[in-house]
C-alpha atoms as a PDB file:
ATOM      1  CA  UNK A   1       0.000   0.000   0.000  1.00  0.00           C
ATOM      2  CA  UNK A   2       1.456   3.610  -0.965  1.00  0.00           C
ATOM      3  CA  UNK A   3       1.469   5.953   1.861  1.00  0.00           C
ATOM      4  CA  UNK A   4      -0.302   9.030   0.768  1.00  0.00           C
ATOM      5  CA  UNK A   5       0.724  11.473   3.456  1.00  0.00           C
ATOM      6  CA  UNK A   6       4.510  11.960   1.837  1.00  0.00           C
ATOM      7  CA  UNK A   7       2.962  12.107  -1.541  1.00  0.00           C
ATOM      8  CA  UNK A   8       0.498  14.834  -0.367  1.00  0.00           C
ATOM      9  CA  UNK A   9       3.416  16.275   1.463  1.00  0.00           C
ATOM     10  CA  UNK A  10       5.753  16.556  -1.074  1.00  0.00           C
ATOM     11  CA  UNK A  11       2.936  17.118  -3.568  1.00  0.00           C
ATOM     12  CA  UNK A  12       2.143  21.064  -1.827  1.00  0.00           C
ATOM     13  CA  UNK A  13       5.848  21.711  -1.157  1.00  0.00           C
ATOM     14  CA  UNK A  14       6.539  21.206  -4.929  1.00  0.00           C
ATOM     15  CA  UNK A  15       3.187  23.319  -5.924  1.00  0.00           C
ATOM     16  CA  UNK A  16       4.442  26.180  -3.452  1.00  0.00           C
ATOM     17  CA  UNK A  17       7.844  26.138  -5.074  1.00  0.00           C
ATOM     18  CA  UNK A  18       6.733  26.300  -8.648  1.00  0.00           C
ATOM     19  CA  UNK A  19       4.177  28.839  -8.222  1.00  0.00           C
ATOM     20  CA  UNK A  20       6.988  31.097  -5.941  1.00  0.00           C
ATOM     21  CA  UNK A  21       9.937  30.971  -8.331  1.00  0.00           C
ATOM     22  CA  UNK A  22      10.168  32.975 -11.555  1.00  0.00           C
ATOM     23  CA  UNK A  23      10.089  31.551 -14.875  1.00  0.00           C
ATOM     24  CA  UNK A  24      13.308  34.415 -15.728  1.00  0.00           C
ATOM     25  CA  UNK A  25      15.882  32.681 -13.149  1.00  0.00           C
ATOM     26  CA  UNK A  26      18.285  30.646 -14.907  1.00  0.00           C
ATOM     27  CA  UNK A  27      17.312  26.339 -14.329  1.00  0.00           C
ATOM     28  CA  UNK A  28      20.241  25.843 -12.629  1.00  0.00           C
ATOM     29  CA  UNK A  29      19.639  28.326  -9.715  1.00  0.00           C
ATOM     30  CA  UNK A  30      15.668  27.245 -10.135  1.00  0.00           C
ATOM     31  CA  UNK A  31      17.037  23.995  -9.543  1.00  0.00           C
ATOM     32  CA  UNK A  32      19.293  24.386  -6.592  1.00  0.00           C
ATOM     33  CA  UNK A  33      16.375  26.055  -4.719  1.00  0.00           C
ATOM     34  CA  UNK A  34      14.176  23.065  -5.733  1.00  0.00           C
ATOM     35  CA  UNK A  35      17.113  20.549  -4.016  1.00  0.00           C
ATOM     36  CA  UNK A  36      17.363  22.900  -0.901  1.00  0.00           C
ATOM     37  CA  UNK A  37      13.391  23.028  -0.336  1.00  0.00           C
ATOM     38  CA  UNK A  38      13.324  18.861  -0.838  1.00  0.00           C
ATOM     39  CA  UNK A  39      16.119  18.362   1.451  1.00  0.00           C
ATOM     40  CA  UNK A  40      14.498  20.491   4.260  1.00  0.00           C
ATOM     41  CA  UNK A  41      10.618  18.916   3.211  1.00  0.00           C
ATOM     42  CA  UNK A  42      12.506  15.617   3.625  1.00  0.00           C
ATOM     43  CA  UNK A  43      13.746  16.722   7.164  1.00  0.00           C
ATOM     44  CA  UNK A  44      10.539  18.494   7.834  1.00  0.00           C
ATOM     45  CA  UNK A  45       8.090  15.824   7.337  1.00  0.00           C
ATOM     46  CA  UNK A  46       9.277  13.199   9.971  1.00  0.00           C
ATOM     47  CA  UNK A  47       8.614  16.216  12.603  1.00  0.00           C
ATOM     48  CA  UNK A  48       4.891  17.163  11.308  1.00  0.00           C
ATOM     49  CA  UNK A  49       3.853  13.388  11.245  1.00  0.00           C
ATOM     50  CA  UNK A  50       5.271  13.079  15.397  1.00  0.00           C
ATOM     51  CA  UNK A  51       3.750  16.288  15.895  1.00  0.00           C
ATOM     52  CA  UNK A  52       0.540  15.785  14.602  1.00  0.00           C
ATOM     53  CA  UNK A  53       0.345  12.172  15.406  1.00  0.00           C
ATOM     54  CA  UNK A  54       0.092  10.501  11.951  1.00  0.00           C
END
């Protein structure tokens, strides 16, 4: 069974993140943000599951 909560998750953080960054930044630097917000969604979504008790 898939767990849905990480795809959800992952699925806002990504929506966020496109709809924040300009289309004008180069793809590299569009990029690097997009691997800095994953790493710290990665990190962050452990904590919100204990915290909320999922």
């Amino acid at each position: 069974m898939i767990d849905l909560i990480p795809l959800i998750f992952y699925g806002i953080v990504c929506t966020v993140l496109a709809a924040v960054v300009p289309q004008g930044v180069k793809l590299w630097v569009r990029a690097a943000i997009g691997a800095i917000v994953g790493i710290g969604a990665a990190f962050a979504l452990p904590i919100l599951r204990g915290t909320i008790g999922i």
